[in-house]
C-alpha atoms as a PDB file:
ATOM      1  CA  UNK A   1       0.000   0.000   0.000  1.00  0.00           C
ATOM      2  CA  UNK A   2       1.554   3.431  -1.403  1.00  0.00           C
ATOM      3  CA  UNK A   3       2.224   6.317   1.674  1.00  0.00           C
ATOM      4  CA  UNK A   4      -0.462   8.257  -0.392  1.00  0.00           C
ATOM      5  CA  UNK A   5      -3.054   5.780   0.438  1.00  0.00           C
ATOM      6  CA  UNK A   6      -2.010   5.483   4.207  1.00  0.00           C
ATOM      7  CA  UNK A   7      -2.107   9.203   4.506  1.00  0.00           C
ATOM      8  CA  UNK A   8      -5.685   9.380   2.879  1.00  0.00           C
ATOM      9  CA  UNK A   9      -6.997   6.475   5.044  1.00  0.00           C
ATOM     10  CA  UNK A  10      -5.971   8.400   7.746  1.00  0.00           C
ATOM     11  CA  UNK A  11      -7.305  11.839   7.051  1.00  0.00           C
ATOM     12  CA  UNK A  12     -10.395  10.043   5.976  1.00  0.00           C
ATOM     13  CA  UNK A  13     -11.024   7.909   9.279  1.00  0.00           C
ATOM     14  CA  UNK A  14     -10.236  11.004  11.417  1.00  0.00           C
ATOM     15  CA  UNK A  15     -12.983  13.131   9.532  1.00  0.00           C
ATOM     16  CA  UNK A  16     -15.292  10.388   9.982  1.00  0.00           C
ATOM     17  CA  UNK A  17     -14.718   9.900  13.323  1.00  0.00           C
ATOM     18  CA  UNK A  18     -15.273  14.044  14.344  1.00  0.00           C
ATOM     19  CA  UNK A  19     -18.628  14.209  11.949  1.00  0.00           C
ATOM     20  CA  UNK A  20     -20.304  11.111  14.009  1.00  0.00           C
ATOM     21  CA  UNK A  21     -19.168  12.889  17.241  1.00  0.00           C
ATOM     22  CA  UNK A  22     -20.205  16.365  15.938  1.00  0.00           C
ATOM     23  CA  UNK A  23     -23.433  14.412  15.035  1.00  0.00           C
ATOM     24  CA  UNK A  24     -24.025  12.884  18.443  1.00  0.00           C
ATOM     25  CA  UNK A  25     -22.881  16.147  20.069  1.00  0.00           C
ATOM     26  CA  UNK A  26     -26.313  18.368  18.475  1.00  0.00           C
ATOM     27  CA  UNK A  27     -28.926  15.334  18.764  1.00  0.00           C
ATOM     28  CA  UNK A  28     -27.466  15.098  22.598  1.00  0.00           C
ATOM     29  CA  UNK A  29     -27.820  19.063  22.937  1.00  0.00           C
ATOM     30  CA  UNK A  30     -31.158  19.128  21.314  1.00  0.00           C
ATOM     31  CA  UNK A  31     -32.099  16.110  23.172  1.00  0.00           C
ATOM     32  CA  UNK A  32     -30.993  18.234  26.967  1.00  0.00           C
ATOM     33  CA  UNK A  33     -33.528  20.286  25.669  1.00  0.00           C
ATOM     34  CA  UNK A  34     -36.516  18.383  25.561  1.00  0.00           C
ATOM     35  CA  UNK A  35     -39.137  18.097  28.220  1.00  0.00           C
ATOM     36  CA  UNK A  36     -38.030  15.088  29.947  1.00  0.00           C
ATOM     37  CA  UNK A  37     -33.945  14.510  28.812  1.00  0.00           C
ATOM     38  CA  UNK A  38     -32.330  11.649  28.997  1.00  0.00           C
ATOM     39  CA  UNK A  39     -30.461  10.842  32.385  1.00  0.00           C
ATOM     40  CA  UNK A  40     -26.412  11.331  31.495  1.00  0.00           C
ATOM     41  CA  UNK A  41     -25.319   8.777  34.299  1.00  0.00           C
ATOM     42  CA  UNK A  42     -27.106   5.215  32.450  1.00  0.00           C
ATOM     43  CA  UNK A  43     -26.105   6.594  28.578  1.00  0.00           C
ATOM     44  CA  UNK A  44     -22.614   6.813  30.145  1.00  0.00           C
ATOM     45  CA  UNK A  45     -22.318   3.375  31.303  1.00  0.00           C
ATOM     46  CA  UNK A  46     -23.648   2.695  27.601  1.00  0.00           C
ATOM     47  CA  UNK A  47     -21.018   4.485  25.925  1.00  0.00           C
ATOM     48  CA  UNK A  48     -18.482   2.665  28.397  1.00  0.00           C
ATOM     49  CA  UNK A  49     -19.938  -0.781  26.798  1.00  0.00           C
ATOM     50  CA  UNK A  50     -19.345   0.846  23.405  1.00  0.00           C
ATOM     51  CA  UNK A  51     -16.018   1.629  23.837  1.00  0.00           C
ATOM     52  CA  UNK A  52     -15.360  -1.663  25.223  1.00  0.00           C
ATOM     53  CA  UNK A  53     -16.562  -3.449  22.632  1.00  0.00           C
ATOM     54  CA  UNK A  54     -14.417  -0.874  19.843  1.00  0.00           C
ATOM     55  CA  UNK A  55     -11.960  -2.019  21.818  1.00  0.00           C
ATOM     56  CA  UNK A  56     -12.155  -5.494  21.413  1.00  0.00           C
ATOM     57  CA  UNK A  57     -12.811  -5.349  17.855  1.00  0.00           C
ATOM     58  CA  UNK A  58      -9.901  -3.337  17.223  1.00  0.00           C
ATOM     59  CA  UNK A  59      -7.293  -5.783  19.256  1.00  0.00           C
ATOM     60  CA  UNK A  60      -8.873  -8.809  17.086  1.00  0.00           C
ATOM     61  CA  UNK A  61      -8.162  -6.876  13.362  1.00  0.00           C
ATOM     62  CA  UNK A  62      -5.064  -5.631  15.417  1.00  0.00           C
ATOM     63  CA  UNK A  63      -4.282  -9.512  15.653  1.00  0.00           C
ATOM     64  CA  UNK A  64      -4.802 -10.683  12.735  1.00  0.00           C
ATOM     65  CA  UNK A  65      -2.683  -8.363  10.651  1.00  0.00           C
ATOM     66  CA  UNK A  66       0.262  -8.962  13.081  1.00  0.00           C
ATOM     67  CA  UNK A  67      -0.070 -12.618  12.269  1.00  0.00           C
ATOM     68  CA  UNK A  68      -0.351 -12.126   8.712  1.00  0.00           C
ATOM     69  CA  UNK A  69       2.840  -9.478   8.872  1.00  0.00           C
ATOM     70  CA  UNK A  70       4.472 -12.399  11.194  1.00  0.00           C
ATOM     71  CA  UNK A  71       3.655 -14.833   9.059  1.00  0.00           C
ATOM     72  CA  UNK A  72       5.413 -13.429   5.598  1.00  0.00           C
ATOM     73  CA  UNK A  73       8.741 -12.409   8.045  1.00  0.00           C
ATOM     74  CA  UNK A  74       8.897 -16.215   8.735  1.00  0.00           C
ATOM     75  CA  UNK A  75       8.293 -17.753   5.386  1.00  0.00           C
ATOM     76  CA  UNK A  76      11.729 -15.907   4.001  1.00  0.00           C
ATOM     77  CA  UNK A  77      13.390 -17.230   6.983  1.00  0.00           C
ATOM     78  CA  UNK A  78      12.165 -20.662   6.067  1.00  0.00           C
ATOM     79  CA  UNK A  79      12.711 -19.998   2.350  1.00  0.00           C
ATOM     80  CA  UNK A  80      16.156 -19.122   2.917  1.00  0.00           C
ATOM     81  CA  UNK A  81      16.684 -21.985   4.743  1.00  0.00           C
ATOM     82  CA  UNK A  82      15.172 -24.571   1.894  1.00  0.00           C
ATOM     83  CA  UNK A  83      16.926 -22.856  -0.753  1.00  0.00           C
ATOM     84  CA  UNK A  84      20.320 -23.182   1.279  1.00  0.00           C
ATOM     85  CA  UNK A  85      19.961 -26.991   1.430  1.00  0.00           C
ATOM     86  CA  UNK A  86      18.785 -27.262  -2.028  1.00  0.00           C
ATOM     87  CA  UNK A  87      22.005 -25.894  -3.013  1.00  0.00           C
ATOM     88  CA  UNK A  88      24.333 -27.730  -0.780  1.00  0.00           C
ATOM     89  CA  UNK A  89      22.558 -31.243  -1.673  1.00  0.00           C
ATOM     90  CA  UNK A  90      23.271 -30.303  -5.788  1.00  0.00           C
ATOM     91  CA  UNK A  91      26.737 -31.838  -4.684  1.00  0.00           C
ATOM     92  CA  UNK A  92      24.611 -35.069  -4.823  1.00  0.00           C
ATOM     93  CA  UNK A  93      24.705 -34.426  -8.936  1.00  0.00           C
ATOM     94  CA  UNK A  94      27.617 -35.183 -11.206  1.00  0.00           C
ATOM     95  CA  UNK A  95      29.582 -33.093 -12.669  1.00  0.00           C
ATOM     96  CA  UNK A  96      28.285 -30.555 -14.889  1.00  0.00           C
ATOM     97  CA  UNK A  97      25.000 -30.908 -13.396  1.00  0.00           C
ATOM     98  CA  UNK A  98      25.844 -29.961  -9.731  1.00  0.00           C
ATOM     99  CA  UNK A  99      27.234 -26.482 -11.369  1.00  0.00           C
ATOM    100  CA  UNK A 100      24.338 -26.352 -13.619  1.00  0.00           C
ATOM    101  CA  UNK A 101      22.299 -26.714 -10.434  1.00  0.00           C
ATOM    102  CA  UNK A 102      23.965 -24.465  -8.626  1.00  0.00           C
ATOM    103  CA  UNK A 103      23.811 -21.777 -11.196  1.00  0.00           C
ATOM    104  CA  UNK A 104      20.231 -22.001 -11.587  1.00  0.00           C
ATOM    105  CA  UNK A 105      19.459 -21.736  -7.902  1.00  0.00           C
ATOM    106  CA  UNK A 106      21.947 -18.580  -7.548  1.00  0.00           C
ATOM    107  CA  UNK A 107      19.451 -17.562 -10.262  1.00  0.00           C
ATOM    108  CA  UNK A 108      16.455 -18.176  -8.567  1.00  0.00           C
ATOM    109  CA  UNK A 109      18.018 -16.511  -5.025  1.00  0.00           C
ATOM    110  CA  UNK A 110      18.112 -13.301  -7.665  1.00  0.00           C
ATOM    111  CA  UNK A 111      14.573 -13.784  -9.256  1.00  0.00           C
ATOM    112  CA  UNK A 112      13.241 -13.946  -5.727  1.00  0.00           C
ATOM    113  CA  UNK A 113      14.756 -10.705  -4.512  1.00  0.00           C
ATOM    114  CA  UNK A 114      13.970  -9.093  -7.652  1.00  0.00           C
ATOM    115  CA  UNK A 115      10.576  -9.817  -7.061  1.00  0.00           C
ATOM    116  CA  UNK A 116      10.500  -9.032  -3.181  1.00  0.00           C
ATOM    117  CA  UNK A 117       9.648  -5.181  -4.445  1.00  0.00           C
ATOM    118  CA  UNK A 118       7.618  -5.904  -6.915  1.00  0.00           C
ATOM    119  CA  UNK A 119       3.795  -4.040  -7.351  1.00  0.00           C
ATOM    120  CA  UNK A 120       2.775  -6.747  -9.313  1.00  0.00           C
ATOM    121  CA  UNK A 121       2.048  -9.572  -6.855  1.00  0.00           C
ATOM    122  CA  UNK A 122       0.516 -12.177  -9.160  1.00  0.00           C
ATOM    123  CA  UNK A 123       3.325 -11.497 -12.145  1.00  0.00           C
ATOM    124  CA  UNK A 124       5.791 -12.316  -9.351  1.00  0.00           C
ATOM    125  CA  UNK A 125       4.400 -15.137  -8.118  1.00  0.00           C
ATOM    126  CA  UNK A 126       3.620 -16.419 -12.043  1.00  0.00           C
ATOM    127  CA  UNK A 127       7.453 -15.946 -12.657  1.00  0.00           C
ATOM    128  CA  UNK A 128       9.214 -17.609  -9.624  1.00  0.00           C
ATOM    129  CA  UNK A 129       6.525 -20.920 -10.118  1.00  0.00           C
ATOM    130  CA  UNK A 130       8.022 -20.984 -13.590  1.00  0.00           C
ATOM    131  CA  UNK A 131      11.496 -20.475 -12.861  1.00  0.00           C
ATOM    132  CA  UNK A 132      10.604 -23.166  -9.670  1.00  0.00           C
ATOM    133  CA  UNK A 133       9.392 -25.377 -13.081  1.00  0.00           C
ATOM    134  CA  UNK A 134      12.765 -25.304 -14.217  1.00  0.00           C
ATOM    135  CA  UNK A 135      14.692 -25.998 -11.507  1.00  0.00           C
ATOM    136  CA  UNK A 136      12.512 -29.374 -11.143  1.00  0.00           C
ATOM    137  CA  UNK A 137      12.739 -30.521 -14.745  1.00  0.00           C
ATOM    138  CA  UNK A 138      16.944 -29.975 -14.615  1.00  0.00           C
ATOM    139  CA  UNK A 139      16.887 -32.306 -10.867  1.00  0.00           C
ATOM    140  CA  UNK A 140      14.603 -34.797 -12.670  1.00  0.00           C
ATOM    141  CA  UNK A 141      16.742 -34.963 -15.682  1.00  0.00           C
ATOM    142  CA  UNK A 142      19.801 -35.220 -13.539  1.00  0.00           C
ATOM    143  CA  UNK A 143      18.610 -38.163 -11.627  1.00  0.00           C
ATOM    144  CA  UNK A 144      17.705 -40.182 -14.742  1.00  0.00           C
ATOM    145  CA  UNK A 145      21.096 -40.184 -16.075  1.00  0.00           C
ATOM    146  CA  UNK A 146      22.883 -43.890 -15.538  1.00  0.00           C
ATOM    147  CA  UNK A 147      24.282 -43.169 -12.530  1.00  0.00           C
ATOM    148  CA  UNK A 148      20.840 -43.830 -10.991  1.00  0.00           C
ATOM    149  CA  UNK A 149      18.044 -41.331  -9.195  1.00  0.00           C
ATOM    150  CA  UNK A 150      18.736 -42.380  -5.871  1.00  0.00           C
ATOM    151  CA  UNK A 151      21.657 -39.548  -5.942  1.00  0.00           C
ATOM    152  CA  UNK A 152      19.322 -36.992  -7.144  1.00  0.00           C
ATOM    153  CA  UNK A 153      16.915 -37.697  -4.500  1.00  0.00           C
ATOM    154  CA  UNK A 154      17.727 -35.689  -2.017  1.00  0.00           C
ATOM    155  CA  UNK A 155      18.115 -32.671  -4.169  1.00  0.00           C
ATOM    156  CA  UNK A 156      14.471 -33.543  -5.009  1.00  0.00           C
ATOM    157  CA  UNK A 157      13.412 -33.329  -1.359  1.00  0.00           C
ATOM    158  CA  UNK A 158      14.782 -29.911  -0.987  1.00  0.00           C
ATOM    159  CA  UNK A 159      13.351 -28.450  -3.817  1.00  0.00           C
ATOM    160  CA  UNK A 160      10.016 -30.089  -2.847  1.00  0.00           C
ATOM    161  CA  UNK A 161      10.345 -27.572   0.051  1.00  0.00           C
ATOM    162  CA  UNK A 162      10.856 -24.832  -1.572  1.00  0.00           C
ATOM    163  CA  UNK A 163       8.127 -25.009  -3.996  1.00  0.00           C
ATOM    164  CA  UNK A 164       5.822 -26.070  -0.680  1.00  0.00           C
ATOM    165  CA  UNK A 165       7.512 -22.744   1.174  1.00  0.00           C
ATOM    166  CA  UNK A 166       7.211 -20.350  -1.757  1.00  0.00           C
ATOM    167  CA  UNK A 167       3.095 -21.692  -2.181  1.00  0.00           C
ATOM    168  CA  UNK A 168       2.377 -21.163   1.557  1.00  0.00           C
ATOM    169  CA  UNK A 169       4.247 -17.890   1.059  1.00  0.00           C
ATOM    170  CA  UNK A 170       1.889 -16.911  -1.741  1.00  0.00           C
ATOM    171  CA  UNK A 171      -1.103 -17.965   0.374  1.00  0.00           C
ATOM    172  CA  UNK A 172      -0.779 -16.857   3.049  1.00  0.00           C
ATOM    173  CA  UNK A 173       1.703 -14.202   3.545  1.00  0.00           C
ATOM    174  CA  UNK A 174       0.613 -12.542   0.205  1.00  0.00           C
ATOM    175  CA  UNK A 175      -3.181 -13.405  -0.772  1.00  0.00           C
ATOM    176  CA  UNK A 176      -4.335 -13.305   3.046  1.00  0.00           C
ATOM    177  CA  UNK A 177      -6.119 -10.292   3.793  1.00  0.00           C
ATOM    178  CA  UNK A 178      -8.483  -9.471   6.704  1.00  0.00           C
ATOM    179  CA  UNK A 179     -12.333  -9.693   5.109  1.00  0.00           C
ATOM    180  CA  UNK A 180     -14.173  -6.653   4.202  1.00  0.00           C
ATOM    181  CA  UNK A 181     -16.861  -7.369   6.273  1.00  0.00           C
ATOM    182  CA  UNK A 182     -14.408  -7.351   9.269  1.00  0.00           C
ATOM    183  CA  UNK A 183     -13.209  -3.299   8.259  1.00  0.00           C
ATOM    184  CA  UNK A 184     -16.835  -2.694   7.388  1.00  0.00           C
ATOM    185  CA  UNK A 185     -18.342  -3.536  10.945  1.00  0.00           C
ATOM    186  CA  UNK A 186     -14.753  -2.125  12.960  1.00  0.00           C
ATOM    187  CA  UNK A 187     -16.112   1.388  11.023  1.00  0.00           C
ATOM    188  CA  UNK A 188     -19.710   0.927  11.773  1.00  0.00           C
ATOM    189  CA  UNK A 189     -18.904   0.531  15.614  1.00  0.00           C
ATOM    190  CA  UNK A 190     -16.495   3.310  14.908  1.00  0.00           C
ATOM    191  CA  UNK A 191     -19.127   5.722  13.853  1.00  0.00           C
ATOM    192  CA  UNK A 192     -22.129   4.463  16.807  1.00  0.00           C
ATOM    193  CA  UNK A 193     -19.484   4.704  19.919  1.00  0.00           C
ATOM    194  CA  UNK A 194     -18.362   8.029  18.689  1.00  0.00           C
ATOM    195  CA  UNK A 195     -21.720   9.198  18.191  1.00  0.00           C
ATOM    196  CA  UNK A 196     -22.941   7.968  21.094  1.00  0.00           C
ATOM    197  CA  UNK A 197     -19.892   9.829  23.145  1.00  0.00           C
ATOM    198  CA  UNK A 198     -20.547  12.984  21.505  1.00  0.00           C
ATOM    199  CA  UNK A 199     -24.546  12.041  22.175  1.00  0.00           C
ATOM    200  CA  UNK A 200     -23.371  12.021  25.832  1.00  0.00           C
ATOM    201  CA  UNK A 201     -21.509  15.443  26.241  1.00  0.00           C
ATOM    202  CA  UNK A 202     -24.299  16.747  24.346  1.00  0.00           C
ATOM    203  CA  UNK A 203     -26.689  15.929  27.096  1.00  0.00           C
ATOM    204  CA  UNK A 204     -23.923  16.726  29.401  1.00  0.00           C
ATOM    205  CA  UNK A 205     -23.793  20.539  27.882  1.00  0.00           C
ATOM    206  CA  UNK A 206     -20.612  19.799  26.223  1.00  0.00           C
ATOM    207  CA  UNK A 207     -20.003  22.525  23.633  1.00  0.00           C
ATOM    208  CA  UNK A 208     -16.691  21.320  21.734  1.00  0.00           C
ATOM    209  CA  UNK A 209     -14.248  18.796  22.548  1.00  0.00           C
ATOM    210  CA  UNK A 210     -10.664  18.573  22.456  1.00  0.00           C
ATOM    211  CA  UNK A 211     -10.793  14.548  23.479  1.00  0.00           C
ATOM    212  CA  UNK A 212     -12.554  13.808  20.126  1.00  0.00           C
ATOM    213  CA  UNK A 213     -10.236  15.261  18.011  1.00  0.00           C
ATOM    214  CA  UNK A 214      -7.408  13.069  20.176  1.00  0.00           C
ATOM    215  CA  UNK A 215      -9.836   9.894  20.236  1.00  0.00           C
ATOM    216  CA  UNK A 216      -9.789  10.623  15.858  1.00  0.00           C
ATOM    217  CA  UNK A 217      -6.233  10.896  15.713  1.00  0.00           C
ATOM    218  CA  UNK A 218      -5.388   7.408  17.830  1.00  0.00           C
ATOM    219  CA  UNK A 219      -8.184   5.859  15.922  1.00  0.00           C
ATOM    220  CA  UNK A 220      -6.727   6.796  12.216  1.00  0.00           C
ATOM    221  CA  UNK A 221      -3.670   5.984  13.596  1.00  0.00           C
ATOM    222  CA  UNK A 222      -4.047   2.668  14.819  1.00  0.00           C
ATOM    223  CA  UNK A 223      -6.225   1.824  11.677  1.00  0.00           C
ATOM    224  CA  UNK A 224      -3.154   3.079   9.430  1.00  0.00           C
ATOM    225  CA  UNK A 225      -1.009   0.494  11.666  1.00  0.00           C
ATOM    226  CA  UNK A 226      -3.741  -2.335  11.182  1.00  0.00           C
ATOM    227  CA  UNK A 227      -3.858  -1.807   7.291  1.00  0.00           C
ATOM    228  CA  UNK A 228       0.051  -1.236   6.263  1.00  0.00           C
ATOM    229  CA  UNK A 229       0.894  -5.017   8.377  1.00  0.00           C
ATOM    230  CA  UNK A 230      -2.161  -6.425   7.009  1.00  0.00           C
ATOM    231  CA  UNK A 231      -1.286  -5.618   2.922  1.00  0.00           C
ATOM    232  CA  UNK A 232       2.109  -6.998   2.104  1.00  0.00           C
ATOM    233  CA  UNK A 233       4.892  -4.238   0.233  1.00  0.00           C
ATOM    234  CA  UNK A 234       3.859  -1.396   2.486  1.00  0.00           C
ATOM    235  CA  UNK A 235       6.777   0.544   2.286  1.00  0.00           C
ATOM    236  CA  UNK A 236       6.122   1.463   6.155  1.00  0.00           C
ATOM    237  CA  UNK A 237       6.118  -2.092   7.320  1.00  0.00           C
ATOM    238  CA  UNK A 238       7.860  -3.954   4.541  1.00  0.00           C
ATOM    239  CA  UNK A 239       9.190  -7.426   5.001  1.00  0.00           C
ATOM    240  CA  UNK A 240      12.797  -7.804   5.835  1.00  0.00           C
ATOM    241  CA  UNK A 241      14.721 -10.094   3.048  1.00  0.00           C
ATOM    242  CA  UNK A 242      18.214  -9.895   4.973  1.00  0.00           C
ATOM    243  CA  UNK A 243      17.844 -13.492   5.241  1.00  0.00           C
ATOM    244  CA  UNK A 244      17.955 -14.419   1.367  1.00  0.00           C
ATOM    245  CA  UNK A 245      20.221 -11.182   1.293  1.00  0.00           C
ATOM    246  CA  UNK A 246      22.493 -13.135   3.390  1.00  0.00           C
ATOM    247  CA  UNK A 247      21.816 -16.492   1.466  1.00  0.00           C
ATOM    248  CA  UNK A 248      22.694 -15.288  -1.906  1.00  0.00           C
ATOM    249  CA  UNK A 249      26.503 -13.714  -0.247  1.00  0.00           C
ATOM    250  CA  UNK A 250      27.080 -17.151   0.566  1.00  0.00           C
ATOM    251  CA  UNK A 251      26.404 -18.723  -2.610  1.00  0.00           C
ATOM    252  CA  UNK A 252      28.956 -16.840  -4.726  1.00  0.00           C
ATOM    253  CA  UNK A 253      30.038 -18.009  -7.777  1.00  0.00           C
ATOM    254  CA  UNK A 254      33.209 -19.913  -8.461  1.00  0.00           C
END
């Protein structure tokens, strides 16, 4: 998600969140009016429940796009990891195959950082599962050679979990979003606990107030937070690729 998006989220939320308060805050002052006004001390203890419930709603979208955040950071870790193996167990091939091997999967180490930045999530993931293709068909080819494909076998394992790490990758770290229905009903309790605050100082004979604008601000803010872990390449919480980084100055060429 671009910073330009992130700032207009925010601006957008905190605008929301002042014209339900500003809302609640004339319907509670024309309310006070009334013959008969509501009591301030039992709409308070409603609000309270309100809040609460924001609250809650807020910590479980919080929690979910911390685990989808935590779950891309992992998945290079464990790519890293497969790839490394893969590369050490093309010693299993013959020569020119092993350097063939190897060649290819300093390649793919490449492809894969190449793509780390890329906008284009599904032409990423389209080019590494063909690149992944290739690595395959030069293992298989390898271990049908007379020397027998119990030597190539192991190389086959490895690159078994790549391919597996790379697809739970793409699943997961980089198709997995929170629903829509989940950011639809955070804003509609948004809007009804704000309005019901600003309901409350109305009836309270609350003019203006400065804790709104500060309850907006956290609010946008925390929402900003929430969507840049939840949408993988936010430049503000990108994933760190220091471990394929590191990987890849390991596996220099010859």
């Amino acid at each position: 998600m671009s910073p330009l998006l992130l700032v207009a989220l925010f601006f957008a939320t905190v605008i929301a969140a002042l014209f339900a308060f500003e809302g609640g805050l004339r319907f509670g002052r024309w309310r006070s009016q009334q013959p008969d006004p509501e009591p301030a001390l039992p709409v308070r203890t409603l609000v309270a429940s309100i809040m609460s419930l924001l609250a809650f709603i807020l910590g479980f979208t919080f929690g979910s796009a911390s685990s989808h955040f935590d779950s891309r950071s992992q998945s290079v870790f464990d790519e890293a990891v497969a790839i490394g193996t893969a590369y050490h167990r093309a010693d299993f091939l013959p020569d020119p195959e092993a350097a063939n091997m190897r060649r290819l999967l300093r390649e793919y180490v490449d492809l894969r950082l190449e793509t780390s930045g890329s906008a284009d999530n599904d032409d990423a993931v389209a080019r590494l599962r063909q690149f992944q293709q290739t690595l395959w068909a030069h293992a298989v080819a390898a271990g049908k050679n007379d020397i027998g494909p119990l030597s190539a076998a192991p190389l086959l394992q490895s690159l078994t979990e790549v391919i597996d790490v790379h697809g739970e990758r793409a699943l997961a770290g980089v198709r997995t979003r929170i629903p829509f229905s989940i950011w639809v009903i955070l804003y509609g309790i948004m809007v009804v606990s704000v309005a019901a605050a600003g309901y409350h100082a109305g009836l309270a004979g609350a003019r203006k107030s400065v804790a709104a604008l500060a309850y907006a601000l956290v609010f946008a803010a925390v929402i900003v937070m929430i969507a840049a872990g939840d949408v993988p390449g936010s430049r503000q919480l990108r994933i760190s690729h220091q471990a394929l980084m590191d990987l890849r100055a390991r596996l220099t060429d010859p």
